[in-house]
C-alpha atoms as a PDB file:
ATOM      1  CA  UNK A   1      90.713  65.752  47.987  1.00  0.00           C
ATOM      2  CA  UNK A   2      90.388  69.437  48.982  1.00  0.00           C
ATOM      3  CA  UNK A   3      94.323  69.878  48.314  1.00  0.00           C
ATOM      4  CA  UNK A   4      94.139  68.069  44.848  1.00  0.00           C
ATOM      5  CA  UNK A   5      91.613  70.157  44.191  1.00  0.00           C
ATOM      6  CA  UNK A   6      93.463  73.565  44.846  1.00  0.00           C
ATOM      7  CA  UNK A   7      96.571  71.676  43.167  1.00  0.00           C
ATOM      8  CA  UNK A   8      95.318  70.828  39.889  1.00  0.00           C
ATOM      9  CA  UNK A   9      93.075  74.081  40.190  1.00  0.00           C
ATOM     10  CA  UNK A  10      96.494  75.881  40.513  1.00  0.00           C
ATOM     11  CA  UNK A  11      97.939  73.888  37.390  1.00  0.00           C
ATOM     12  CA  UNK A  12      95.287  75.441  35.127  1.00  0.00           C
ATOM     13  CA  UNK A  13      95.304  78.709  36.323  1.00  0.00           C
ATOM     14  CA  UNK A  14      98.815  78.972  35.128  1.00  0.00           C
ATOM     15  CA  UNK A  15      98.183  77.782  32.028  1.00  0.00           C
ATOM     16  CA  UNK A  16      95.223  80.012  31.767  1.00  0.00           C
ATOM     17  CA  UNK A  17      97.157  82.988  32.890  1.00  0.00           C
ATOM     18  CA  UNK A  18     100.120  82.296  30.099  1.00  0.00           C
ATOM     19  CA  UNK A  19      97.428  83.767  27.420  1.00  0.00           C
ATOM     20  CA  UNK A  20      96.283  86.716  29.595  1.00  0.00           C
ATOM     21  CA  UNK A  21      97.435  90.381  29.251  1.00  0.00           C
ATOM     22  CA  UNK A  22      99.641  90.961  32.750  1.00  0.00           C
ATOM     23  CA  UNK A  23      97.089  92.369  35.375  1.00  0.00           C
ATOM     24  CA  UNK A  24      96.940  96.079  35.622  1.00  0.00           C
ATOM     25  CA  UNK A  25      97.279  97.096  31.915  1.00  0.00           C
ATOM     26  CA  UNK A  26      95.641 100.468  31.990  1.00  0.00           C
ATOM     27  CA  UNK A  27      92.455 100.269  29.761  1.00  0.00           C
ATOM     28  CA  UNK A  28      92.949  96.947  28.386  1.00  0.00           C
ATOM     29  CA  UNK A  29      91.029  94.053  28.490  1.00  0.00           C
ATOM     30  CA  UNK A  30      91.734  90.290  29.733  1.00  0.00           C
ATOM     31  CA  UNK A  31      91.462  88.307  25.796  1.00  0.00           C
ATOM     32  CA  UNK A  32      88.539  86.308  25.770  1.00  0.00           C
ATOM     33  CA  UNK A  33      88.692  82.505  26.746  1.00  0.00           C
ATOM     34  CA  UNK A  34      86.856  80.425  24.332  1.00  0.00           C
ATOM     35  CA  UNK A  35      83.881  78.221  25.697  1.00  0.00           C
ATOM     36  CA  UNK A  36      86.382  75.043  24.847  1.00  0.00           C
ATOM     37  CA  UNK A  37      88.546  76.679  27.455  1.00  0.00           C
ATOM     38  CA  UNK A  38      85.923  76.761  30.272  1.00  0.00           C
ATOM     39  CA  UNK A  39      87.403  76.462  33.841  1.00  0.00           C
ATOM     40  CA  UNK A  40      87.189  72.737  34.925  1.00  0.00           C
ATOM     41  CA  UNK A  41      86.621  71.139  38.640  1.00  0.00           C
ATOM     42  CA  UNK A  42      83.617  69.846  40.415  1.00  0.00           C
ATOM     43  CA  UNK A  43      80.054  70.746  40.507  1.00  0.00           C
ATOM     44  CA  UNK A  44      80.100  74.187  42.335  1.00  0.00           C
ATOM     45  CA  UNK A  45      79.591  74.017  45.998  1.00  0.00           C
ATOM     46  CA  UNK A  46      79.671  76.647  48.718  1.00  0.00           C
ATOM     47  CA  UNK A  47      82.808  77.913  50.107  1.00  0.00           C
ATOM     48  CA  UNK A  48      83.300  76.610  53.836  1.00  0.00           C
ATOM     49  CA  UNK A  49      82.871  78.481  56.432  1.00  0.00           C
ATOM     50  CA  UNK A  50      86.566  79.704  57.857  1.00  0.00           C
ATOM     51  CA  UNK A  51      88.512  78.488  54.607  1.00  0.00           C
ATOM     52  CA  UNK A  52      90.977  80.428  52.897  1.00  0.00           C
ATOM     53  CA  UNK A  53      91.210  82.316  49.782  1.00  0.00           C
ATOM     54  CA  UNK A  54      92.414  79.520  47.840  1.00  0.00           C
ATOM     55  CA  UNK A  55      89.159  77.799  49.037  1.00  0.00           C
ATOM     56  CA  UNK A  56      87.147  80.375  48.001  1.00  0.00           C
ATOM     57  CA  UNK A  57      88.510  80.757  44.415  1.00  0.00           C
ATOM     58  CA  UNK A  58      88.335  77.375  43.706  1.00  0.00           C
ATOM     59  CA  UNK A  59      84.194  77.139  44.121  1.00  0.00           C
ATOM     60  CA  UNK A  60      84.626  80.337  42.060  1.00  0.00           C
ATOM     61  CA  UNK A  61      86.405  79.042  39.294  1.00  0.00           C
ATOM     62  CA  UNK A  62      83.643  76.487  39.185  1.00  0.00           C
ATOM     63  CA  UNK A  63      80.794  78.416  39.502  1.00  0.00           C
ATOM     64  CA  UNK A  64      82.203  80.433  36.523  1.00  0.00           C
ATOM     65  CA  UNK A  65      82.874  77.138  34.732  1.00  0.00           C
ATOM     66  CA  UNK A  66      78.932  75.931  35.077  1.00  0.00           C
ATOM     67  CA  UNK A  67      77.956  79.360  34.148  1.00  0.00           C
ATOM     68  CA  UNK A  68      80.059  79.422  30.799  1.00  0.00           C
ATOM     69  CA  UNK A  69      79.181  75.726  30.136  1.00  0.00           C
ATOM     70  CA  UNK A  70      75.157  76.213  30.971  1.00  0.00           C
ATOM     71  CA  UNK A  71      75.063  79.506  28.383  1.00  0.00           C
ATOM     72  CA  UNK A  72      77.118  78.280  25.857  1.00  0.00           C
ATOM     73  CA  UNK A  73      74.574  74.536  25.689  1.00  0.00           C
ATOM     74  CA  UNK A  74      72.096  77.002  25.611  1.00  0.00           C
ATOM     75  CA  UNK A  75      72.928  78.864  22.802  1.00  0.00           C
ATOM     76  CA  UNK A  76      74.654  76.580  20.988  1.00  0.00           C
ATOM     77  CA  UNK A  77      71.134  74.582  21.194  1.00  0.00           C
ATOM     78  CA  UNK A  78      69.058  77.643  20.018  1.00  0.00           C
ATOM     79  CA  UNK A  79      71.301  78.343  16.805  1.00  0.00           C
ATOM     80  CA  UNK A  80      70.743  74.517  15.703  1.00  0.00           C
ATOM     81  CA  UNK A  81      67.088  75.109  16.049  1.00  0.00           C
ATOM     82  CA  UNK A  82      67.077  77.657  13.924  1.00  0.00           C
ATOM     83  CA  UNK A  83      69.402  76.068  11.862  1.00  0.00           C
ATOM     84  CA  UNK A  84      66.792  73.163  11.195  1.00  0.00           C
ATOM     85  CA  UNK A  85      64.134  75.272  10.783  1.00  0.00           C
ATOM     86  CA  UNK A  86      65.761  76.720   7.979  1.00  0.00           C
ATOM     87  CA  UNK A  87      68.915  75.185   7.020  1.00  0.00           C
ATOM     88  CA  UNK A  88      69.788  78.149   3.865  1.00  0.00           C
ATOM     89  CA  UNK A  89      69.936  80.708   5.686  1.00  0.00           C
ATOM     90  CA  UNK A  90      69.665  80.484   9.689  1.00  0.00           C
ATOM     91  CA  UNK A  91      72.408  82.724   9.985  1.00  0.00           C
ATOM     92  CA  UNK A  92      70.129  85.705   8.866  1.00  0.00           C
ATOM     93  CA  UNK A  93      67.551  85.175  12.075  1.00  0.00           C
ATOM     94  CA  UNK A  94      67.426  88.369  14.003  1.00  0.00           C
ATOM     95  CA  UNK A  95      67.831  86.029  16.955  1.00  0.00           C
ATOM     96  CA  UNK A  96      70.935  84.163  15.313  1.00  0.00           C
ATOM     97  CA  UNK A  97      73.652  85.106  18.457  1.00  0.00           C
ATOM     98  CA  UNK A  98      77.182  84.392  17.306  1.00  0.00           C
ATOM     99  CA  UNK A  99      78.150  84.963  20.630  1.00  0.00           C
ATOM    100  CA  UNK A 100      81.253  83.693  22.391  1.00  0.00           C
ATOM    101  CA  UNK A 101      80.710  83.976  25.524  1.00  0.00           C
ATOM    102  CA  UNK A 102      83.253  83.871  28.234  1.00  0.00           C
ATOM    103  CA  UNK A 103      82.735  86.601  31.146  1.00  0.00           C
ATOM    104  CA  UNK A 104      84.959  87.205  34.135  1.00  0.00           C
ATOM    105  CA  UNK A 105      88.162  86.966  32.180  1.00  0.00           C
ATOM    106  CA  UNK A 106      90.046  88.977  35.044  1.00  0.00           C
ATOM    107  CA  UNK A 107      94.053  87.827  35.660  1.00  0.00           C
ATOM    108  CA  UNK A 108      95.074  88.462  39.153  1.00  0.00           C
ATOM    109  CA  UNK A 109      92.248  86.456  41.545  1.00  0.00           C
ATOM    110  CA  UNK A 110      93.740  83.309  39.752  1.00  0.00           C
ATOM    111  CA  UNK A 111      97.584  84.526  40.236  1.00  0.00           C
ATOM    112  CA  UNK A 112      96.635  84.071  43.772  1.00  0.00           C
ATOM    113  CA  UNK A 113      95.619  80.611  43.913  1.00  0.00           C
ATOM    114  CA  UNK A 114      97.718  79.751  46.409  1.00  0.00           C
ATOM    115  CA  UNK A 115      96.999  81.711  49.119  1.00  0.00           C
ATOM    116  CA  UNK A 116      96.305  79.332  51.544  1.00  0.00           C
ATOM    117  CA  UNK A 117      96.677  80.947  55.040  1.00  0.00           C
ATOM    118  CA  UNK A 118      99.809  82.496  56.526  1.00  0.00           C
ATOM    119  CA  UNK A 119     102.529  80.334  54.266  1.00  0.00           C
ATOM    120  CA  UNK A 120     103.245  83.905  51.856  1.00  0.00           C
ATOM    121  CA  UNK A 121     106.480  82.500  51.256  1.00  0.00           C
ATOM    122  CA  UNK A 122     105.165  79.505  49.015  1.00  0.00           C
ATOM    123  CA  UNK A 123     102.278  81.509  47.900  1.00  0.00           C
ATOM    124  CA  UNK A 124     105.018  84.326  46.145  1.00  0.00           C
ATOM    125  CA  UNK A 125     107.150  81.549  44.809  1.00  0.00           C
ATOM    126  CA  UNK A 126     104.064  80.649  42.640  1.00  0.00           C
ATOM    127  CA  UNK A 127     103.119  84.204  41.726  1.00  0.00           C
ATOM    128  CA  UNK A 128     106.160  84.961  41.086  1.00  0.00           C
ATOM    129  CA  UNK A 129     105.698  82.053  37.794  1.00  0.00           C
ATOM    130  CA  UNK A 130     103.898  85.233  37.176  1.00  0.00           C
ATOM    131  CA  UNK A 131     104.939  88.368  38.517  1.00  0.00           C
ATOM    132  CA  UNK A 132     109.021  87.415  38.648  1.00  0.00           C
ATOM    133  CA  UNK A 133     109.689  90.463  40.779  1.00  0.00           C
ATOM    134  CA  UNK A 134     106.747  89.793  43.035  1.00  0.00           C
ATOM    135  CA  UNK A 135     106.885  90.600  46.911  1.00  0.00           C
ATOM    136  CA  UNK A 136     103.735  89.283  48.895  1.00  0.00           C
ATOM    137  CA  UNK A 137     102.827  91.172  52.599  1.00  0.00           C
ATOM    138  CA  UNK A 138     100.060  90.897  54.594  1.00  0.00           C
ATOM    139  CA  UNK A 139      98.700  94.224  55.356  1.00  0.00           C
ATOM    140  CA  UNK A 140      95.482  93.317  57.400  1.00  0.00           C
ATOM    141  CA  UNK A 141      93.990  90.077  58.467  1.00  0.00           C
ATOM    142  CA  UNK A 142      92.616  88.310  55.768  1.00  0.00           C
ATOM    143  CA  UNK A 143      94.358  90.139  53.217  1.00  0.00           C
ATOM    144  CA  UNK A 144      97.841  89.635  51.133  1.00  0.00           C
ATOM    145  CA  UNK A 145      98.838  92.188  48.445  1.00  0.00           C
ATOM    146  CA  UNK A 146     101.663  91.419  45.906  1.00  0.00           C
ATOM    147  CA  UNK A 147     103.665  94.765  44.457  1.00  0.00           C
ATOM    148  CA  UNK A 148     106.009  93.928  41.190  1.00  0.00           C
ATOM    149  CA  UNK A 149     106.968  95.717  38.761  1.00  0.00           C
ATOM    150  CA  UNK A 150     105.998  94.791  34.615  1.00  0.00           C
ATOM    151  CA  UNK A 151     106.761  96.287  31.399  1.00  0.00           C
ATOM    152  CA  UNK A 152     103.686  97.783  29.651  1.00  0.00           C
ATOM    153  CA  UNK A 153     103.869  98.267  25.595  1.00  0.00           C
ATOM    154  CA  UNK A 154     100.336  99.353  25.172  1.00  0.00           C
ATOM    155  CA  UNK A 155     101.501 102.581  24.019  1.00  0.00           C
ATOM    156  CA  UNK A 156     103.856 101.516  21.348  1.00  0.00           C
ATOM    157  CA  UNK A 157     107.261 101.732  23.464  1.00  0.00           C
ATOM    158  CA  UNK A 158     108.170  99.668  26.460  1.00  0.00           C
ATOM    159  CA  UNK A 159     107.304 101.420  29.431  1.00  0.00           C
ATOM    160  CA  UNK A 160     108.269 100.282  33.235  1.00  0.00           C
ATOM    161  CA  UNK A 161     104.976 100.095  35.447  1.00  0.00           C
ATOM    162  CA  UNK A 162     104.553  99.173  39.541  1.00  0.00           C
ATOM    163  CA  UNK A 163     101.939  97.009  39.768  1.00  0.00           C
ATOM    164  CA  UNK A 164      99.656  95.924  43.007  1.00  0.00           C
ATOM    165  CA  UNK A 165      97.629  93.354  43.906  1.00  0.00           C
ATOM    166  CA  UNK A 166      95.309  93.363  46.416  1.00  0.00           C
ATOM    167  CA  UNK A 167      93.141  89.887  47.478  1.00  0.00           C
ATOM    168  CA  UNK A 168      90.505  89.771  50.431  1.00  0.00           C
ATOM    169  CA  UNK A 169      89.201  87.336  52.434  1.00  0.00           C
ATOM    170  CA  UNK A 170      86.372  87.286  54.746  1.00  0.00           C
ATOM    171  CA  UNK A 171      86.272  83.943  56.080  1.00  0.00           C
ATOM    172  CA  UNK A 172      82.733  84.500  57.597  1.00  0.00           C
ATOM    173  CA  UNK A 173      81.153  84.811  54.575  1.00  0.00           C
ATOM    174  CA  UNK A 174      83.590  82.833  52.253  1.00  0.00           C
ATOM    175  CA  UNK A 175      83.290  86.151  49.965  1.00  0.00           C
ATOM    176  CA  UNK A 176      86.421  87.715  48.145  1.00  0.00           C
ATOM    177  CA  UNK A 177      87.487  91.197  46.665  1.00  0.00           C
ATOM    178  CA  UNK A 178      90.445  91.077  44.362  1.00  0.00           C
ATOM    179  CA  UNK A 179      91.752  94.407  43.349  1.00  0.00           C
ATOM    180  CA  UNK A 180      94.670  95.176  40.324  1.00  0.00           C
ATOM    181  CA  UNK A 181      96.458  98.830  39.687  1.00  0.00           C
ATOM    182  CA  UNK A 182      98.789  99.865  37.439  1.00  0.00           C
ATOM    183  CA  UNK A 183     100.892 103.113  38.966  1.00  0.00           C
ATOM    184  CA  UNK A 184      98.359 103.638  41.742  1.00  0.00           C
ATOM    185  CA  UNK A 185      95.544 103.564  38.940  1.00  0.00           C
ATOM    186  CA  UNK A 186      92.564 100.820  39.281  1.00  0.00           C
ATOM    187  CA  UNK A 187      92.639  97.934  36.707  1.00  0.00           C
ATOM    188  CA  UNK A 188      90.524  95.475  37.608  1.00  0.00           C
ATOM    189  CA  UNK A 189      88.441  94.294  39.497  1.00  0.00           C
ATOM    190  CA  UNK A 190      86.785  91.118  41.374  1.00  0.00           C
ATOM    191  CA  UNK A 191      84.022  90.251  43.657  1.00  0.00           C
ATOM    192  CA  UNK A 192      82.434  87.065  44.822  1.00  0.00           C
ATOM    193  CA  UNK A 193      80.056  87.363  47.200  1.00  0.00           C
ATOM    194  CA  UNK A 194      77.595  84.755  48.625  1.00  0.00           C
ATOM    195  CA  UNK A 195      73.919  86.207  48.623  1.00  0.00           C
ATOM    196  CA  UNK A 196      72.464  83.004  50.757  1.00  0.00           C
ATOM    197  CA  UNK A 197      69.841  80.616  49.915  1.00  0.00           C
ATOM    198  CA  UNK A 198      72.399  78.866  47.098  1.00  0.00           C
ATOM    199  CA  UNK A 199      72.637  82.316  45.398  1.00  0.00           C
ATOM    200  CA  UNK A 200      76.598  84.215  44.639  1.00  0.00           C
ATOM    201  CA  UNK A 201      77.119  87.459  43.192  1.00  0.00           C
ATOM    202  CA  UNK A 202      80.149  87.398  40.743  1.00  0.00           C
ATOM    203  CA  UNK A 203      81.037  91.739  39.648  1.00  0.00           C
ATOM    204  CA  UNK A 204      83.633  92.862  37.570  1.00  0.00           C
ATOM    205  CA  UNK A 205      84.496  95.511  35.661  1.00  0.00           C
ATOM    206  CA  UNK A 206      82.466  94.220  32.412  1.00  0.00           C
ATOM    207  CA  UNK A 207      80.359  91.847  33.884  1.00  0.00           C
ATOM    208  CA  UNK A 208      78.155  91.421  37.165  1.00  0.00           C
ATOM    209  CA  UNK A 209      75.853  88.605  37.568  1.00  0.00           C
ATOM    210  CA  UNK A 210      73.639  86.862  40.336  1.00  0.00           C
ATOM    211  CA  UNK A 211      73.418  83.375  39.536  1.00  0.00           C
ATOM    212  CA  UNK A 212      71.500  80.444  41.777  1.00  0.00           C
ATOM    213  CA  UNK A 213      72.721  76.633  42.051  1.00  0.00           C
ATOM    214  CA  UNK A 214      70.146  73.909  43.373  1.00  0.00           C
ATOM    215  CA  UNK A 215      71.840  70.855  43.653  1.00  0.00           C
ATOM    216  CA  UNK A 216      74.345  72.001  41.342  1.00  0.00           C
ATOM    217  CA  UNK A 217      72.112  73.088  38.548  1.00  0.00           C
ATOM    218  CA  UNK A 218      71.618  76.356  37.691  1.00  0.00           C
ATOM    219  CA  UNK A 219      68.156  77.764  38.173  1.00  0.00           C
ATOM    220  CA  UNK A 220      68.407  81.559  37.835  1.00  0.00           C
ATOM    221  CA  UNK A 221      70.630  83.437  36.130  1.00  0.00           C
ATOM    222  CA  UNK A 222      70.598  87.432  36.062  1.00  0.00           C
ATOM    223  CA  UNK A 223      73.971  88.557  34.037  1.00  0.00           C
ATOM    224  CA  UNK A 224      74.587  91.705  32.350  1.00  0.00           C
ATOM    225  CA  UNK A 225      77.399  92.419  30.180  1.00  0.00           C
ATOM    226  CA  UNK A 226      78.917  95.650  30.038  1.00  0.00           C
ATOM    227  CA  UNK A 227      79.442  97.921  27.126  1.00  0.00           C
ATOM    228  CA  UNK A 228      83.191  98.493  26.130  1.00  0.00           C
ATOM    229  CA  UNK A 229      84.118  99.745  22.810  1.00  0.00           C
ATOM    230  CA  UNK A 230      87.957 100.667  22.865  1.00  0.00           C
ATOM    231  CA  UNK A 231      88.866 103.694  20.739  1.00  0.00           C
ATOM    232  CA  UNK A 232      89.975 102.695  17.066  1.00  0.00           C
ATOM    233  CA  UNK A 233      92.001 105.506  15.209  1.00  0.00           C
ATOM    234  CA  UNK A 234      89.385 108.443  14.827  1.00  0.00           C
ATOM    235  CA  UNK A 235      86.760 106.245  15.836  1.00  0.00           C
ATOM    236  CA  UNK A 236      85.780 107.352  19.563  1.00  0.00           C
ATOM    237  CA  UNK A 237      84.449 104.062  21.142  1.00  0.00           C
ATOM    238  CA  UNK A 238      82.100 103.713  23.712  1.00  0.00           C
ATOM    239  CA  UNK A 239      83.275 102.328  27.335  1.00  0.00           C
ATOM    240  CA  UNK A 240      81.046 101.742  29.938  1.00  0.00           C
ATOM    241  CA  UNK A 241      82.584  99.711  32.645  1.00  0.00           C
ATOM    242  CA  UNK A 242      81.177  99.069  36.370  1.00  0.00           C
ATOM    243  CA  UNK A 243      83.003 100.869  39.305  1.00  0.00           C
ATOM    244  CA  UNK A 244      83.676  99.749  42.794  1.00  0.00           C
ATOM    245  CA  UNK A 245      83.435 103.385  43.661  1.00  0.00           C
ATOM    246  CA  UNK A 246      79.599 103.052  42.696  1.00  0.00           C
ATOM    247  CA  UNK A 247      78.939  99.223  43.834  1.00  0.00           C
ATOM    248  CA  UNK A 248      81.226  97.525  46.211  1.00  0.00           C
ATOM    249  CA  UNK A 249      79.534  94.660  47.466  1.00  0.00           C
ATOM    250  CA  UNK A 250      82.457  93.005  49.974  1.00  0.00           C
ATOM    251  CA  UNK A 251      82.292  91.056  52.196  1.00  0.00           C
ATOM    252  CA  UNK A 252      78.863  90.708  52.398  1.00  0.00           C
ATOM    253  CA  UNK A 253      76.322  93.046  51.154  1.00  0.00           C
ATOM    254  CA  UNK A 254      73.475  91.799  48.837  1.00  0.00           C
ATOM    255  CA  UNK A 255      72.557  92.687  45.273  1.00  0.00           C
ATOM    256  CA  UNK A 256      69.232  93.350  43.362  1.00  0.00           C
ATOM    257  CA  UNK A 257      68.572  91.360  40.116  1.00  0.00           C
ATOM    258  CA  UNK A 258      67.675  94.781  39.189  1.00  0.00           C
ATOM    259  CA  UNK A 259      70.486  96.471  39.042  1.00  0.00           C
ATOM    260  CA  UNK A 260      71.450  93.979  36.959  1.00  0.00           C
ATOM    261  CA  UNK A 261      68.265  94.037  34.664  1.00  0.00           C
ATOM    262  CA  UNK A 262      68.201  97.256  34.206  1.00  0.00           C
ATOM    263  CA  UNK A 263      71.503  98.539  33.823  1.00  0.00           C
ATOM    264  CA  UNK A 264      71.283 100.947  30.771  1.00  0.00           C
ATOM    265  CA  UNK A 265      75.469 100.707  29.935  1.00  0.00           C
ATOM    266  CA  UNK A 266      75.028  96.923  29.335  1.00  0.00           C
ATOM    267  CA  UNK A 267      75.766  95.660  26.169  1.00  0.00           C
ATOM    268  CA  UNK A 268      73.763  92.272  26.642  1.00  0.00           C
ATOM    269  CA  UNK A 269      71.374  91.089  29.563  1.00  0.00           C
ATOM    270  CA  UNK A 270      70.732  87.211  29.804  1.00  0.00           C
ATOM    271  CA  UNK A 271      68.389  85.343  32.108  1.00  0.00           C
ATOM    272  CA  UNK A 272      67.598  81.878  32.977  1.00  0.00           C
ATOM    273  CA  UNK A 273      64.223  81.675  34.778  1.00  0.00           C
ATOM    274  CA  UNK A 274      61.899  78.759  35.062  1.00  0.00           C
ATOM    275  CA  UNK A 275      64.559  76.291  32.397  1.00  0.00           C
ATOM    276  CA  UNK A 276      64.054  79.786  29.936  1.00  0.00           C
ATOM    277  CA  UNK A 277      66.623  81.667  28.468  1.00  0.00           C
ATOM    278  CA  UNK A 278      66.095  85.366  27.418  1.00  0.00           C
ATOM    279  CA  UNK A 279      68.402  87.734  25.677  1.00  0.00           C
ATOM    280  CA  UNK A 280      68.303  91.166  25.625  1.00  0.00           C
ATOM    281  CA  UNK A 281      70.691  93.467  23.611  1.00  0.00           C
ATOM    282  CA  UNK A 282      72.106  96.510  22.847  1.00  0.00           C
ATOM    283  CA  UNK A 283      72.962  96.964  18.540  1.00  0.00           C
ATOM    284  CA  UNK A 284      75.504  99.650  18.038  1.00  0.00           C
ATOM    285  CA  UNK A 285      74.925 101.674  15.002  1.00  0.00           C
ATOM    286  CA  UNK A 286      77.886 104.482  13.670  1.00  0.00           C
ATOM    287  CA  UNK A 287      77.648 108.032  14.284  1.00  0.00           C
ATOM    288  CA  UNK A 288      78.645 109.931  11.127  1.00  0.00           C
ATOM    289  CA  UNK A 289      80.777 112.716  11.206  1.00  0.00           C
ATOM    290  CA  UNK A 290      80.298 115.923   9.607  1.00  0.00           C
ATOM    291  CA  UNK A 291      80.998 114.855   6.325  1.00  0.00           C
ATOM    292  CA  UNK A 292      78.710 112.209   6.122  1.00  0.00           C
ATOM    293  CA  UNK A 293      81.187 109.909   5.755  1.00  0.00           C
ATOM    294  CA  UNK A 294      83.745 109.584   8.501  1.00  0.00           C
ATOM    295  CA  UNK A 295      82.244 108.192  12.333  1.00  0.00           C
ATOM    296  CA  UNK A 296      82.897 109.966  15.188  1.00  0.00           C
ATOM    297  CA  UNK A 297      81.393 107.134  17.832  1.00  0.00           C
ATOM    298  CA  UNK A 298      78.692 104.873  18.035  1.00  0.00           C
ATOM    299  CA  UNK A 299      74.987 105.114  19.216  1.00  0.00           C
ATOM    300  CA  UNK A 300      73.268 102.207  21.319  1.00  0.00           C
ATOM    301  CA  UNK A 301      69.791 100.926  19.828  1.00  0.00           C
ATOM    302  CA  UNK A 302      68.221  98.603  22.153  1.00  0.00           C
ATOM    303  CA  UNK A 303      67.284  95.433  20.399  1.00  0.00           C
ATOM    304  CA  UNK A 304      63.623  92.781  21.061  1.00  0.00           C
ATOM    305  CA  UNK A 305      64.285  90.664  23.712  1.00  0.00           C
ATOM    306  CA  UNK A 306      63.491  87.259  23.189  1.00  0.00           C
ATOM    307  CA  UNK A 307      63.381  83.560  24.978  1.00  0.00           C
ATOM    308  CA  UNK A 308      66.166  81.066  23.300  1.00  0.00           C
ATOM    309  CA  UNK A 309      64.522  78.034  21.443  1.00  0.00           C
ATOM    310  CA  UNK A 310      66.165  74.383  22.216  1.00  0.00           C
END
């Protein structure tokens, strides 16, 4: 069962990966997966004790799946209640979230799906589906990088890049670090780290989130999403990403809610505690320029936080 699992895990990583920008793009975000994409598999479990990475990213690709499914019911339940308490026009609540929500849209822990243990040689025939150039070594014990080469044409012409992949395991702890550069530069990021008592840390570079399974229900949820506004033309944008040169949590270190709570670069905060749901946002509002009529960034207003109806 374990092997079907990692098989047909494997399957829709692929297919997943077909719509994401290659891993290590400088400065450019993973698309977002829509909510009817949400990762599929069993209810989320915790990683055994001396698996593998493949192990490991499978109850992570779960975990993410229950967390997208749980917050997307969620909302999708308080927009039709406001939507019956006033059919004309709902859509003008201050609570009204068209949200799509879809965090830890990261490309290269699910290249390495198949990771399975010392086998690199059918692990890089499968990334190579992805990275055709690909060349998998193990540098350290528990870890297998992947260097390949990929054409980047965020700058308007085609331009040759070396790309590296990095994925840790620490079998203790069942916890992973994946790690993406472009030209020696840091991509992305992941981290999943078991925090005990049924509670995992999932960290990125726009989102980090504690989240708590009973039974295979979520019962707390602390997640904060980061604030990344790209540049447009004159328009400056606003990025705020998180940094594994300021938290790096593997293989086992714990995390306060917090840090997540309180984070003053994230663009959203949602919590599930005691069956509630609360939201708490960030509105950005334009900067003018000189002129009065041209922006030159964007300002930050904190929003009311308030508990989701349904």
């Amino acid at each position: 069962m374990k092997r079907l699992k990692q098989v047909l895990c494997l399957f829709l990583c692929i297919a997943m990966l077909a719509g994401l920008c290659a891993c290590g793009t400088p400065q450019e975000e993973a698309p977002s997966l829509s909510p009817d994409t949400s990762p599929a598999g069993d209810s989320p479990s915790v990683p055994a004790s001396g698996g593998t990475y493949a192990d490991a990213y499978v109850e992570y690709w779960s975990f993410c799946g229950a967390i997208w499914d749980e917050v997307t019911r969620r909302l999708e339940a308080h927009n039709a209640a406001l939507a019956l308490d006033d059919p004309q026009e709902y859509f003008m609540d201050p609570t009204y979230l068209m949200l799509v929500y879809a965090p830890f849209n990261t490309a290269c822990p699910a290249v390495g799906g198949a990771i399975t243990g010392d086998d690199l040689a059918t692990a890089q025939e499968v990334v190579r589906l992805y990275w055709p150039d690909a060349v998998l070594t193990s540098p350290s014990q528990g870890a297998v990088q992947a260097e390949y080469t990929f054409t980047d044409k965020t700058s308007g012409t085609e331009v040759l890049r070396q790309g590296l992949c990095l994925w840790e395991f620490d079998a203790a702890s069942g916890s992973f670090r994946v790690t993406g550069y472009a030209d020696g530069e840091l991509t992305e990021f992941t981290e999943f780290i078991p925090q005990g008592e049924d509670s995992y840390l999932l960290y990125t570079m726009g989102d980090k989130a504690l989240v708590t399974f009973e039974d295979g229900v979520i019962t707390q949820l602390y997640h904060a999403h980061m604030i990344n506004e790209p540049p447009l033309g004159s328009f400056a944008g606003d990025v705020r990403l998180n940094s594994l040169e300021e938290d790096d949590f593997f293989p086992g270190k714990a995390a306060d809610p917090q840090w997540i709570t309180q984070d003053e670069n994230a663009q959203y905060v949602i919590t599930i505690q005691d069956g509630v749901m609360t939201y708490s946002g960030k509105i950005p509002q334009d900067i003018p320029g000189e002129d009065g009529q041209s922006r030159v960034g964007v300002t930050w207003v904190q929003g009311e936080s308030f508990s989701l109806k349904g």
